[in-house]
N, C-alpha and C. Protein backbone atom coordinates (compact mmCIF):
# COMPACT_ATOMS: atom_id res chain seq x y z
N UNK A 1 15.84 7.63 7.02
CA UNK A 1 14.76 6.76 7.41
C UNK A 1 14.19 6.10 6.15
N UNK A 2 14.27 4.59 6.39
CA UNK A 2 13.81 4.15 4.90
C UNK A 2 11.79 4.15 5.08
N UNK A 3 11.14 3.67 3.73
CA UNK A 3 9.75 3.90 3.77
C UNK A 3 9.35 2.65 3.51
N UNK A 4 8.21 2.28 3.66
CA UNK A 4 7.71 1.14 3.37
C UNK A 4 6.50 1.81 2.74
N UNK A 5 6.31 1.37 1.45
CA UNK A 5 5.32 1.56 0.69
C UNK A 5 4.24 0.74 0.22
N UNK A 6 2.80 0.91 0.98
CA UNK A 6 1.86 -0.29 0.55
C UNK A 6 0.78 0.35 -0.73
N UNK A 7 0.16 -0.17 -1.21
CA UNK A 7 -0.59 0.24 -2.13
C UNK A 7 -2.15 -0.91 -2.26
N UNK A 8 -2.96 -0.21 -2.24
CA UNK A 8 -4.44 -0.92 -2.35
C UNK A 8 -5.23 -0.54 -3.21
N UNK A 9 -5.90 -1.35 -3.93
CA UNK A 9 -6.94 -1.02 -5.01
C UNK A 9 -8.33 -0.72 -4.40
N UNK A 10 -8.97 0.14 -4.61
CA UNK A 10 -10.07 0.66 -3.23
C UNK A 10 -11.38 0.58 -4.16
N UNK A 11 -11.19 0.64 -5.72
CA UNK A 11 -12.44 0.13 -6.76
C UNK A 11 -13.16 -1.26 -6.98
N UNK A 12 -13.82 -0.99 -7.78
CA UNK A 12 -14.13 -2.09 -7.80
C UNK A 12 -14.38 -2.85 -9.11
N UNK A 13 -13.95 -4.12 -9.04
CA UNK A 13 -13.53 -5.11 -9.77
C UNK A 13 -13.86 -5.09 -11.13
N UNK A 14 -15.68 -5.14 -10.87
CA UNK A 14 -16.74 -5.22 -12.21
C UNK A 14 -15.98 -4.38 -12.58
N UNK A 15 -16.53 -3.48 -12.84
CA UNK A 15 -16.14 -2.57 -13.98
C UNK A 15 -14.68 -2.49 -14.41
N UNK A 16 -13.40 -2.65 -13.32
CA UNK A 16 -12.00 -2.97 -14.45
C UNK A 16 -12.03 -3.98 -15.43
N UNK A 17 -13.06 -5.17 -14.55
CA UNK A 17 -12.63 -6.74 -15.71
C UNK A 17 -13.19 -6.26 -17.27
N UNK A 18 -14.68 -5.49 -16.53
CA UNK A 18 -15.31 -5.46 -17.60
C UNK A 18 -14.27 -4.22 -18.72
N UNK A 19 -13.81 -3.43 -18.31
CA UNK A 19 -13.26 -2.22 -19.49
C UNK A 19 -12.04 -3.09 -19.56
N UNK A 20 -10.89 -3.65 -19.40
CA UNK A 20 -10.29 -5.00 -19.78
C UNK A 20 -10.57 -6.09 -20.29
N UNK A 21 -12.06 -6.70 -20.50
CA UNK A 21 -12.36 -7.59 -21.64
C UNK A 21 -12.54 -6.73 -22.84
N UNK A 22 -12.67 -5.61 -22.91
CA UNK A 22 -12.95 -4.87 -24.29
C UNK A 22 -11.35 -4.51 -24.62
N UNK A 23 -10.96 -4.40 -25.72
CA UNK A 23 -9.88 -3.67 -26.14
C UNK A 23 -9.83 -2.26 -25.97
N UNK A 24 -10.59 -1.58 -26.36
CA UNK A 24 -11.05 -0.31 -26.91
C UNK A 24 -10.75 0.02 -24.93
N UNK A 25 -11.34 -0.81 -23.73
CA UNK A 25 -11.38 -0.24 -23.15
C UNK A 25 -9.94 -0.09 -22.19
N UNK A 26 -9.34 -0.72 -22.40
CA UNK A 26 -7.74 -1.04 -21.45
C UNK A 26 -7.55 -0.17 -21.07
N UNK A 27 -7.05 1.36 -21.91
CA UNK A 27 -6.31 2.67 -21.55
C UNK A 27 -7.25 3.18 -20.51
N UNK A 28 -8.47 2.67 -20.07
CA UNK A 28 -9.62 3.58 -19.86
C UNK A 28 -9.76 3.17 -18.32
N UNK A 29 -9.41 1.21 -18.32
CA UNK A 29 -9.53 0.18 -17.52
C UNK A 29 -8.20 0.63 -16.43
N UNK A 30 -6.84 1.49 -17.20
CA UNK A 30 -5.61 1.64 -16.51
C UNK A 30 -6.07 2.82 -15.39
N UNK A 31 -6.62 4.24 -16.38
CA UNK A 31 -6.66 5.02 -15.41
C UNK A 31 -7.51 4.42 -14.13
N UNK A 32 -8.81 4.25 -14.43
CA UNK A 32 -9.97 4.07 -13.55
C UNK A 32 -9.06 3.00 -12.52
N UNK A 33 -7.97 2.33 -12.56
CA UNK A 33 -7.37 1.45 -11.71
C UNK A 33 -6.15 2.44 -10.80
N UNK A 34 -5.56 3.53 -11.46
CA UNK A 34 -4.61 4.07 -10.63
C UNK A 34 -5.58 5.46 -9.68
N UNK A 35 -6.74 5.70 -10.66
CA UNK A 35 -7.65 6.94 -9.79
C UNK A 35 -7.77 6.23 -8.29
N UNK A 36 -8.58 4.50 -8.23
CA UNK A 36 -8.80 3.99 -7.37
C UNK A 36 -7.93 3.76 -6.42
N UNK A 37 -6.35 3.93 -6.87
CA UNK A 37 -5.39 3.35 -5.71
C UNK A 37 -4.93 3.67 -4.94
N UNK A 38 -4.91 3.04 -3.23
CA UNK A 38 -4.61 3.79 -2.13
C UNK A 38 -3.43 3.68 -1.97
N UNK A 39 -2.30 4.94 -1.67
CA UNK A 39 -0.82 4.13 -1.51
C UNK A 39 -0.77 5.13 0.11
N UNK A 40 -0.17 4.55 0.61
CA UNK A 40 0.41 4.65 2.39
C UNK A 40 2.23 4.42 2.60
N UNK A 41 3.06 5.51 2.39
CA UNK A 41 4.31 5.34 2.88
C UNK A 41 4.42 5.30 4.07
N UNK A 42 5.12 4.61 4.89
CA UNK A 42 5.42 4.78 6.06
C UNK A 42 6.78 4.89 6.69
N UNK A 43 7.48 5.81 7.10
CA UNK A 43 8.70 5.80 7.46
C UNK A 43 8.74 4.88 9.00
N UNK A 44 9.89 3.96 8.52
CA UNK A 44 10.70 2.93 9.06
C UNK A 44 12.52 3.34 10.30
N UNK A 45 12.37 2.90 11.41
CA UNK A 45 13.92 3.24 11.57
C UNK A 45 14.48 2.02 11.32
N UNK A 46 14.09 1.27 11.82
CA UNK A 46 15.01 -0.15 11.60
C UNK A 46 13.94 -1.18 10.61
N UNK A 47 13.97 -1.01 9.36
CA UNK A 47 13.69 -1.90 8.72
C UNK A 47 14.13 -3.48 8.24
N UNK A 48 15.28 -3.46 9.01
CA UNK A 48 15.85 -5.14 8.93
C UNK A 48 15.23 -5.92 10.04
N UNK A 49 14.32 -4.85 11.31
CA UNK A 49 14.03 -6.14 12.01
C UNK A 49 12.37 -6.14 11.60
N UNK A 50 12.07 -5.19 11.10
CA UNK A 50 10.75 -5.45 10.31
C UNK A 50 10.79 -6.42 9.23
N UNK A 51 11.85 -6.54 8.47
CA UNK A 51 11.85 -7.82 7.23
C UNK A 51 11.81 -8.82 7.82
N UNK A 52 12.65 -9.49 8.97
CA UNK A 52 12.76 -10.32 9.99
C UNK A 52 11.66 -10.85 10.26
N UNK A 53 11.09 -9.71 10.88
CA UNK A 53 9.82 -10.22 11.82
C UNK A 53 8.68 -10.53 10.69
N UNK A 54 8.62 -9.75 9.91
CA UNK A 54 7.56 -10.38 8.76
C UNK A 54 8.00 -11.63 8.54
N UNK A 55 8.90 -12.01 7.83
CA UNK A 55 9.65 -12.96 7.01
C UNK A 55 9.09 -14.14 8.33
N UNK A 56 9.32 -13.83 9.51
CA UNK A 56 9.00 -15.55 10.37
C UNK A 56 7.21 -14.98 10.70
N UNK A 57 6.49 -14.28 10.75
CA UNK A 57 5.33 -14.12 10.17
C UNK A 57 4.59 -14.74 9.03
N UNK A 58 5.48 -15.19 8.33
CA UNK A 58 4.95 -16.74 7.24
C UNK A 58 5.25 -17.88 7.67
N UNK A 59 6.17 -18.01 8.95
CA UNK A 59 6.58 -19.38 9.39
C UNK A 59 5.74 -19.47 10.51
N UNK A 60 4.73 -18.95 10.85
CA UNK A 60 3.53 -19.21 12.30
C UNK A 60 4.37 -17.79 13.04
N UNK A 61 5.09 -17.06 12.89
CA UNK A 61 5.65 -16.24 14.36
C UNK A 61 4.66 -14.64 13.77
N UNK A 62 4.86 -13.29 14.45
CA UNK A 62 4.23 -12.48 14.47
C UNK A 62 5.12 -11.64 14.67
N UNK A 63 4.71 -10.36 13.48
CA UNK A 63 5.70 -8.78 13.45
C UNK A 63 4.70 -7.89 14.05
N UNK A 64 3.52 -8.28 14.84
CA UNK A 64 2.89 -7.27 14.98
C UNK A 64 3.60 -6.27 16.07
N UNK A 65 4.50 -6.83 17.04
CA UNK A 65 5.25 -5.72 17.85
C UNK A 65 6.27 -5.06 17.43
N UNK A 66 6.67 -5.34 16.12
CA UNK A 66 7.68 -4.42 15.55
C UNK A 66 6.96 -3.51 14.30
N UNK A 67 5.80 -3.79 14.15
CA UNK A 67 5.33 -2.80 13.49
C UNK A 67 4.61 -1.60 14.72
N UNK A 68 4.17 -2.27 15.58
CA UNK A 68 3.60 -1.44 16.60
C UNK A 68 4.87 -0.33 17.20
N UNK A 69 6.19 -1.18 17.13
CA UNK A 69 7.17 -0.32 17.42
C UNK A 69 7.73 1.09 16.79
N UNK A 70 7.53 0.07 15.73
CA UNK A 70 7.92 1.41 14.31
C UNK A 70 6.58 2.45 14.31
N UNK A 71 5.70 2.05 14.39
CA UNK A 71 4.77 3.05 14.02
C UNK A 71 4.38 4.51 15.07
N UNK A 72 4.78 3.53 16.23
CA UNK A 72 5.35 5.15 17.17
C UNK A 72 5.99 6.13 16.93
N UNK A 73 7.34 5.37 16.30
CA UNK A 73 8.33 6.37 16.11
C UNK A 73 8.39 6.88 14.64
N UNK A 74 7.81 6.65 13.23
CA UNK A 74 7.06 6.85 12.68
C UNK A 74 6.33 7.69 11.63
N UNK A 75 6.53 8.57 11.01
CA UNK A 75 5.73 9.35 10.65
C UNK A 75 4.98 8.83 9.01
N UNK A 76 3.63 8.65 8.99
CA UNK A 76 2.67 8.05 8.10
C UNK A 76 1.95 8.95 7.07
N UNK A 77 2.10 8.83 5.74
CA UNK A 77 1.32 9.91 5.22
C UNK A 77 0.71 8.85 4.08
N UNK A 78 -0.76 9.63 3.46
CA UNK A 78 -1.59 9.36 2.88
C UNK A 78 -1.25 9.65 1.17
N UNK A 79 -1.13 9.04 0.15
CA UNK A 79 -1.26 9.52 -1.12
C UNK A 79 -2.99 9.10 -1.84
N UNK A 80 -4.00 10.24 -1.81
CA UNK A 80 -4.87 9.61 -3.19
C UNK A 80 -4.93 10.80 -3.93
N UNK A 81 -5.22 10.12 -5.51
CA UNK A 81 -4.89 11.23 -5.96
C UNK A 81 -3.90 12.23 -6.46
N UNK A 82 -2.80 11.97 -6.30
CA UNK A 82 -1.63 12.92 -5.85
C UNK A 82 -1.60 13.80 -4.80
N UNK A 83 -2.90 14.02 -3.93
CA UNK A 83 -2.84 14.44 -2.51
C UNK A 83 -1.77 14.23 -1.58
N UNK A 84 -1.03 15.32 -1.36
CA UNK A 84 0.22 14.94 -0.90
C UNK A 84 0.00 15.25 0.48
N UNK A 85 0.89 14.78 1.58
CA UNK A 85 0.66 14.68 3.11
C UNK A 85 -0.86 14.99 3.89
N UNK A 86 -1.69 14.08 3.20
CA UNK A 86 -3.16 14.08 3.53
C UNK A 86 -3.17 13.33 5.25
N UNK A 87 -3.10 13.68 6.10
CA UNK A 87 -3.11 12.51 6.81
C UNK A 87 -3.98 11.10 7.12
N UNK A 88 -3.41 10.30 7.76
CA UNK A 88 -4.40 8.64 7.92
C UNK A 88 -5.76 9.37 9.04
């Protein structure tokens, strides 16, 4: 079963730009950006008609029934943290 892996930044902005306009602060600006990040694998059975259906999802059409499909069959787990199989 392949995964589809999304990832979201859940912090907030100020304070990365700001520890990224400083030098001193970058290394500081990296962690505080991966502590914040939400990642969501989701196992896929047929991921070619999910690329599909996304892919004409930029041309006006809609994957929302093949994600609704997949997500039945499915199994979704949570990473924050390194928290491993946290559930959604």
């Amino acid at each position: 079963m392949d995964k589809i892996i999304r990832r979201q930044f859940l912090g907030s902005w100020v304070p990365f730009l700001g520890l990224c306009i400083s030098v001193i602060g970058i290394p500081i600006a990296i962690l505080y950006y991966k502590q914040c990040m939400l990642i969501v694998e989701e196992g896929l059975e047929n991921p070619s008609a999910f690329l599909e259906a996304y892919r004409a999802g930029r041309r006006g059409g809609s994957c929302e029934a093949v994600i609704k499909q997949n997500s039945t069959q499915a199994s979704s787990r949570c990473r924050i943290f390194g928290a491993e199989n946290a559930s959604i």
